[in-house]
Protein backbone atom coordinates (compact mmCIF):
# COMPACT_ATOMS: atom_id res chain seq x y z
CA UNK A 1 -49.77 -51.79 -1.94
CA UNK A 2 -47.64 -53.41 -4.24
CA UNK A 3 -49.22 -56.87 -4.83
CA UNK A 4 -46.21 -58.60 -6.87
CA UNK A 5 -44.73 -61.38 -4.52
CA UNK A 6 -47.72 -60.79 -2.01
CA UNK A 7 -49.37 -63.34 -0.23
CA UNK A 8 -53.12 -63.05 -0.32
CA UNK A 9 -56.32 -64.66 1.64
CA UNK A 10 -59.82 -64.38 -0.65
CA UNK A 11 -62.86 -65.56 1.54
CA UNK A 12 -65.89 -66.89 -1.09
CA UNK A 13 -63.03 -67.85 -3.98
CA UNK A 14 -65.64 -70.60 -5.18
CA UNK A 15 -67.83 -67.14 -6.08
CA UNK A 16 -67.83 -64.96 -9.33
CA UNK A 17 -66.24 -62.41 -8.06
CA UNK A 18 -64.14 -64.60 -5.60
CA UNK A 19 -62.42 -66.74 -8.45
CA UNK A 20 -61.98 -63.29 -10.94
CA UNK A 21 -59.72 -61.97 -8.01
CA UNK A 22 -58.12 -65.13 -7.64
CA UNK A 23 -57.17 -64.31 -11.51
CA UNK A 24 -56.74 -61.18 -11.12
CA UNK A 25 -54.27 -61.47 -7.89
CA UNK A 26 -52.33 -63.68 -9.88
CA UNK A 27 -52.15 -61.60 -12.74
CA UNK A 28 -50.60 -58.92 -11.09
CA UNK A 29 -47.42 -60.99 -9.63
CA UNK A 30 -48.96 -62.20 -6.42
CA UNK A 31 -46.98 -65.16 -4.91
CA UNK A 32 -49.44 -67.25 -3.30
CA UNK A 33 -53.35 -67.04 -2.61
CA UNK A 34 -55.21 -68.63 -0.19
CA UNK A 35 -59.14 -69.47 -1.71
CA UNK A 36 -60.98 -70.04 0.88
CA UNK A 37 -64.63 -71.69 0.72
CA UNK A 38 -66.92 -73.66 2.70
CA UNK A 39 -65.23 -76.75 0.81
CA UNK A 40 -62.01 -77.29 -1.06
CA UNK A 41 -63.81 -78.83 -3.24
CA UNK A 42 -65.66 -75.98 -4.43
CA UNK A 43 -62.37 -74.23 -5.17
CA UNK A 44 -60.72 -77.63 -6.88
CA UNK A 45 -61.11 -76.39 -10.58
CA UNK A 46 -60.04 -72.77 -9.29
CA UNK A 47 -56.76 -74.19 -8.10
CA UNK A 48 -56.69 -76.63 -11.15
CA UNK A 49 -56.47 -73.96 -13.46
CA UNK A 50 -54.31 -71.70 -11.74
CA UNK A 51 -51.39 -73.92 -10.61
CA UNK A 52 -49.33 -74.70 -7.40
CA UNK A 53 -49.93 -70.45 -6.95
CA UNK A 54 -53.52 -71.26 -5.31
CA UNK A 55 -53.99 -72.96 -1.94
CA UNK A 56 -57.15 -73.99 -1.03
CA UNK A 57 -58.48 -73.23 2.18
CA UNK A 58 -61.57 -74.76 4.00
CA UNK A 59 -63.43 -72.12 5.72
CA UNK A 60 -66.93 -71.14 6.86
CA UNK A 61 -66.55 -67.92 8.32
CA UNK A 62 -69.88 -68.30 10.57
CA UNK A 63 -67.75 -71.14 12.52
CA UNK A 64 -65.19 -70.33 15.15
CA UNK A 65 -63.12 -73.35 14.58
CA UNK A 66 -62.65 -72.72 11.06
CA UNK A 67 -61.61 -69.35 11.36
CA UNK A 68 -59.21 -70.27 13.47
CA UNK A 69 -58.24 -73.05 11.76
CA UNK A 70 -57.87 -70.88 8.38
CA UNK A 71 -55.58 -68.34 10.41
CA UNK A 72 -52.99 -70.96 11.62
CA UNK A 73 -53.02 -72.12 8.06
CA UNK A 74 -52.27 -68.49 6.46
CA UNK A 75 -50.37 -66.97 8.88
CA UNK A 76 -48.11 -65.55 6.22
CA UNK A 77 -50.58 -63.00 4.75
CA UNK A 78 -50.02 -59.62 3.55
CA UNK A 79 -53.87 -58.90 2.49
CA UNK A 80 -56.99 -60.22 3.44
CA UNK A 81 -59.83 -59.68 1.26
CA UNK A 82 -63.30 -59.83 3.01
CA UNK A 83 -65.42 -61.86 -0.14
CA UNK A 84 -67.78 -64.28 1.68
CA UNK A 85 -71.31 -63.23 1.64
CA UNK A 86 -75.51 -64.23 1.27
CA UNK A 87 -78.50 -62.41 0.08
CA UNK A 88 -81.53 -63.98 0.59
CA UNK A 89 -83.73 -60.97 -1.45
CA UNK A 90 -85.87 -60.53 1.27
CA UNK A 91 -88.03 -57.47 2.29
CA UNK A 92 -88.12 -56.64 5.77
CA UNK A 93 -92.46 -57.55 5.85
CA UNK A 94 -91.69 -60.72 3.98
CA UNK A 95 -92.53 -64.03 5.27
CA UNK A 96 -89.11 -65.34 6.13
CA UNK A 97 -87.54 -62.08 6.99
CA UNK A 98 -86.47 -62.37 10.19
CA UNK A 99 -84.94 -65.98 9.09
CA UNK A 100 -82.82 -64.11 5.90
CA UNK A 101 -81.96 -61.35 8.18
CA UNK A 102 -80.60 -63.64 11.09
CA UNK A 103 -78.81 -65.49 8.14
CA UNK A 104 -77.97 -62.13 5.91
CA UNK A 105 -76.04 -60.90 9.75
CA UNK A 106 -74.02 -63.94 10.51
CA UNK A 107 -72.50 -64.19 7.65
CA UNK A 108 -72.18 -60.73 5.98
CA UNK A 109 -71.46 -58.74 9.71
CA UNK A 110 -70.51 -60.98 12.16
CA UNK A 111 -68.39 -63.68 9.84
CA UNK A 112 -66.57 -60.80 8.26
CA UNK A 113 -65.89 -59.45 12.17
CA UNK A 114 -64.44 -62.18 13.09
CA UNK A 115 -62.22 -63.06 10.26
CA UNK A 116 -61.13 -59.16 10.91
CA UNK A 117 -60.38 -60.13 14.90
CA UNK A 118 -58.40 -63.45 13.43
CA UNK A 119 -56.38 -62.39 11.19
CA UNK A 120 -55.35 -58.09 12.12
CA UNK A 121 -53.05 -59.59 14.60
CA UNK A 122 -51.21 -61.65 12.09
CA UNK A 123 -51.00 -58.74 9.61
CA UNK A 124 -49.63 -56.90 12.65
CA UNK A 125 -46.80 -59.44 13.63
CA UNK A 126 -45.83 -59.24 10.07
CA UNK A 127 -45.03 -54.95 10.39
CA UNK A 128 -48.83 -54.31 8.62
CA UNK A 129 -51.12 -55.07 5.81
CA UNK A 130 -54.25 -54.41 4.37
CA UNK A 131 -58.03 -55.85 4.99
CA UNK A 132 -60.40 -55.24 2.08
CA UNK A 133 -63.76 -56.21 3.12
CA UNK A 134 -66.76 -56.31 0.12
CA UNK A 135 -69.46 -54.49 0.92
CA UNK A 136 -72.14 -53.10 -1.66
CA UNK A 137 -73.43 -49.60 -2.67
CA UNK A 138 -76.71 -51.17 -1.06
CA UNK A 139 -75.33 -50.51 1.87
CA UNK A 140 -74.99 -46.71 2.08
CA UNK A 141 -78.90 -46.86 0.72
CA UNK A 142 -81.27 -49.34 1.47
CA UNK A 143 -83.57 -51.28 -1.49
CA UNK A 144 -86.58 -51.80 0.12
CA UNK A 145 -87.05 -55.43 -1.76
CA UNK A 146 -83.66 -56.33 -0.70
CA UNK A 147 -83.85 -54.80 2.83
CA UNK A 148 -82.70 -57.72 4.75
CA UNK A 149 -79.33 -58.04 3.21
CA UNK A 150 -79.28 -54.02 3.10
CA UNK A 151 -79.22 -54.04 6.76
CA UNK A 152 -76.13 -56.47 6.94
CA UNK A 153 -74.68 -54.46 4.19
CA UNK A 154 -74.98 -51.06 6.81
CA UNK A 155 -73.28 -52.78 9.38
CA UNK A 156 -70.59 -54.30 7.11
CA UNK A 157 -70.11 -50.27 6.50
CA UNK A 158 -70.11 -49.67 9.55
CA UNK A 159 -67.42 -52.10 10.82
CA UNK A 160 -65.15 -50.91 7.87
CA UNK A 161 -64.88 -47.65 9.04
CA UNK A 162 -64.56 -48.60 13.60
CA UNK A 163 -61.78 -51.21 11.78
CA UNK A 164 -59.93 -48.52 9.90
CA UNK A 165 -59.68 -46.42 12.85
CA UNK A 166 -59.03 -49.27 15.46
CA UNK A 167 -56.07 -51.00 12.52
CA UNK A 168 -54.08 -47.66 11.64
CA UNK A 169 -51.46 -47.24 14.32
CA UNK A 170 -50.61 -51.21 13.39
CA UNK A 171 -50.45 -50.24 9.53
CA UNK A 172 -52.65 -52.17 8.83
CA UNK A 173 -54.81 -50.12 5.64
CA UNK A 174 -58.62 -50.99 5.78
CA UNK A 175 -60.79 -50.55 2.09
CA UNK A 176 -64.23 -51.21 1.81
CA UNK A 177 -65.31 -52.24 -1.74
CA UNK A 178 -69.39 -50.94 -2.95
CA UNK A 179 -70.18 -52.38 -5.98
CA UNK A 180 -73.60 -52.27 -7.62
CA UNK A 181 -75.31 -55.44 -9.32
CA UNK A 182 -72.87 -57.77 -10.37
CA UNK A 183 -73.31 -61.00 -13.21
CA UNK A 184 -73.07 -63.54 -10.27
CA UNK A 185 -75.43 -66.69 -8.89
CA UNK A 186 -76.50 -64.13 -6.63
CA UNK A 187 -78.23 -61.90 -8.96
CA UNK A 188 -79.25 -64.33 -11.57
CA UNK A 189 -82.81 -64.16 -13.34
CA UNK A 190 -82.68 -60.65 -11.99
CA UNK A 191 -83.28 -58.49 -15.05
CA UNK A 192 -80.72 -55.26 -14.42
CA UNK A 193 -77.54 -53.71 -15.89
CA UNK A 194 -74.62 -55.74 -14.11
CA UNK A 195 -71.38 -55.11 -14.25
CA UNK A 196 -69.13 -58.69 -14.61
CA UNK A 197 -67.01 -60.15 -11.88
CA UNK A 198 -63.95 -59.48 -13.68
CA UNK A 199 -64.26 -55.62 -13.40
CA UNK A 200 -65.67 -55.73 -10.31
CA UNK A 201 -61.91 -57.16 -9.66
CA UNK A 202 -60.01 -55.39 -11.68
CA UNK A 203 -61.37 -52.10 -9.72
CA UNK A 204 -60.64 -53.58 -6.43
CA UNK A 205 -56.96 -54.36 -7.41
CA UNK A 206 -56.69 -50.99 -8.97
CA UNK A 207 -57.87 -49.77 -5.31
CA UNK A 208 -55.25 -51.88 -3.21
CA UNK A 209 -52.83 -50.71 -5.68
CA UNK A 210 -53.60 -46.85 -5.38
CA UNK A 211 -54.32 -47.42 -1.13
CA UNK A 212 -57.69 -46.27 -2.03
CA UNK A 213 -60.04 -46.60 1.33
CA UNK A 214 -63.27 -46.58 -0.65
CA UNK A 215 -63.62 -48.53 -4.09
CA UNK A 216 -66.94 -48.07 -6.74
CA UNK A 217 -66.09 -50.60 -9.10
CA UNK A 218 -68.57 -49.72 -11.59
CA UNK A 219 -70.67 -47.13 -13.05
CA UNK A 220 -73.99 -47.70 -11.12
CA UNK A 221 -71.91 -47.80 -7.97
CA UNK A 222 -70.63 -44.70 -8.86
CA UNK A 223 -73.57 -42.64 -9.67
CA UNK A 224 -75.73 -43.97 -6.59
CA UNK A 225 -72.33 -42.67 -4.81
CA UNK A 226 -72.08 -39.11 -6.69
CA UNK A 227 -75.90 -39.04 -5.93
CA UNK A 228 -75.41 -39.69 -2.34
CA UNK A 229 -72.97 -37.23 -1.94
CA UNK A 230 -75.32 -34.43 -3.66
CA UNK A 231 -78.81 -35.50 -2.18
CA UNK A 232 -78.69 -38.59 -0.21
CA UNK A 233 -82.60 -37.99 0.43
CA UNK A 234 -83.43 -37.71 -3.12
CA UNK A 235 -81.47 -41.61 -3.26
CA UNK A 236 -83.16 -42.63 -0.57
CA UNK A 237 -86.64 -41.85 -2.25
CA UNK A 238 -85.50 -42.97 -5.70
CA UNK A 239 -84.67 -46.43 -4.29
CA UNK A 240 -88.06 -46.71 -2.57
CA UNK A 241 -89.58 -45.81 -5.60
CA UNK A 242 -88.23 -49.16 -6.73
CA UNK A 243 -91.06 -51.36 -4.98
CA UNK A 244 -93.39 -53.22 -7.10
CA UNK A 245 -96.72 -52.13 -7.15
């Protein structure tokens, strides 16, 4: 996909890696984005900086009403990028587990679903489109201390590829994105290699550009990915290595 004079929708544009492809969008000729967060207010400064380019959109994907609300708003949309998400670190034996998982589900499966269900039709009236949802690489291999969010990760995989099948004969192209640890809120005080939110968007634009279907926007990403394609056991066992003694 071309992206100069496209109009684009960016779910969790008051994140790290939301706001970089708000940049990043721009950057590359876009005509309009939509940032979307819980409040406009946490997008204000985003839309500040960026000019009369950036709408801001009030949206909490986990709420019916909004979502429909946000789709009347940008019915003109030529791509909808999938950002929105939660980890609550927990481990499935943890004491608020089943809490973080219920949590981890609603927002990372179920909101992303039904932004998908709101907003494929509109892409369709419009002769296609695209839907890139973010995923991680912790979703093609569970972290046992992150399990939880794993989980919601899987089914975010999951629903990427039932979409892409369901969404071709409307042309509508469906790309998951897998990135490793990135320098966000979310991973902070976490002591690891991360990758910043501006490559982490710079890949995924790269990917819309080339139609990719499956993005690794960094180098972790892509040797968990390499690895799973060679020995997905030998992963698996490396990850659960990973739990602290």
């Amino acid at each position: 996909m071309n992206l100069e004079n496209k109009i684009v929708v960016v779910t969790g544009a008051n994140g790290g890696i939301g706001g970089a492809l708000v940049k990043a969008l721009l950057d590359k000729g876009a005509a309009k984005v939509y940032a979307a967060a819980r409040t406009t207010a946490a997008v204000a400064e985003l839309v500040q900086q960026q000019g009369s380019r950036v709408v801001a959109v009030q949206l909490d994907i986990t709420d019916p009403s909004s979502v429909a609300a946000a789709a009347e708003q940008c019915r003109d949309l030529d791509l909808l990028i999938n950002n929105a998400g939660v980890n609550r670190c927990t481990w499935f034996m943890g004491p608020t587990a089943m809490a973080s998982a219920r949590e981890e589900m609603e927002v990372n499966y179920f909101g992303t679903l039904a932004m998908c269900r709101a907003f494929a039709p509109l892409l369709a009236s419009r002769g296609g489109g695209a839907i890139v949802n973010v995923c991680s690489i912790i979703g093609l291999v569970n972290l046992p201390v992150n399990g939880t969010y794993c989980a919601s990760k899987a089914a975010g995989h999951s629903l990427l590829q039932g979409l892409r099948a369901e969404l071709a004969a409307r042309n509508i192209h469906v790309a998951g994105v897998y990135p490793g640890p990135v320098d966000t809120k979310m991973t902070a005080g976490q002591e690891m290699p991360k990758t910043t939110p501006d490559q982490v968007a710079a890949a995924i634009v790269r990917g819309v550009e080339n139609g990719d279907e499956d993005i690794f926007p960094d180098p972790r990403s892509q040797s968990v990915h390499l690895g799973l394609e060679k020995n997905p056991k030998q992963v698996e066992k490396e990850f659960a290595a990973m739990i602290p003694a």
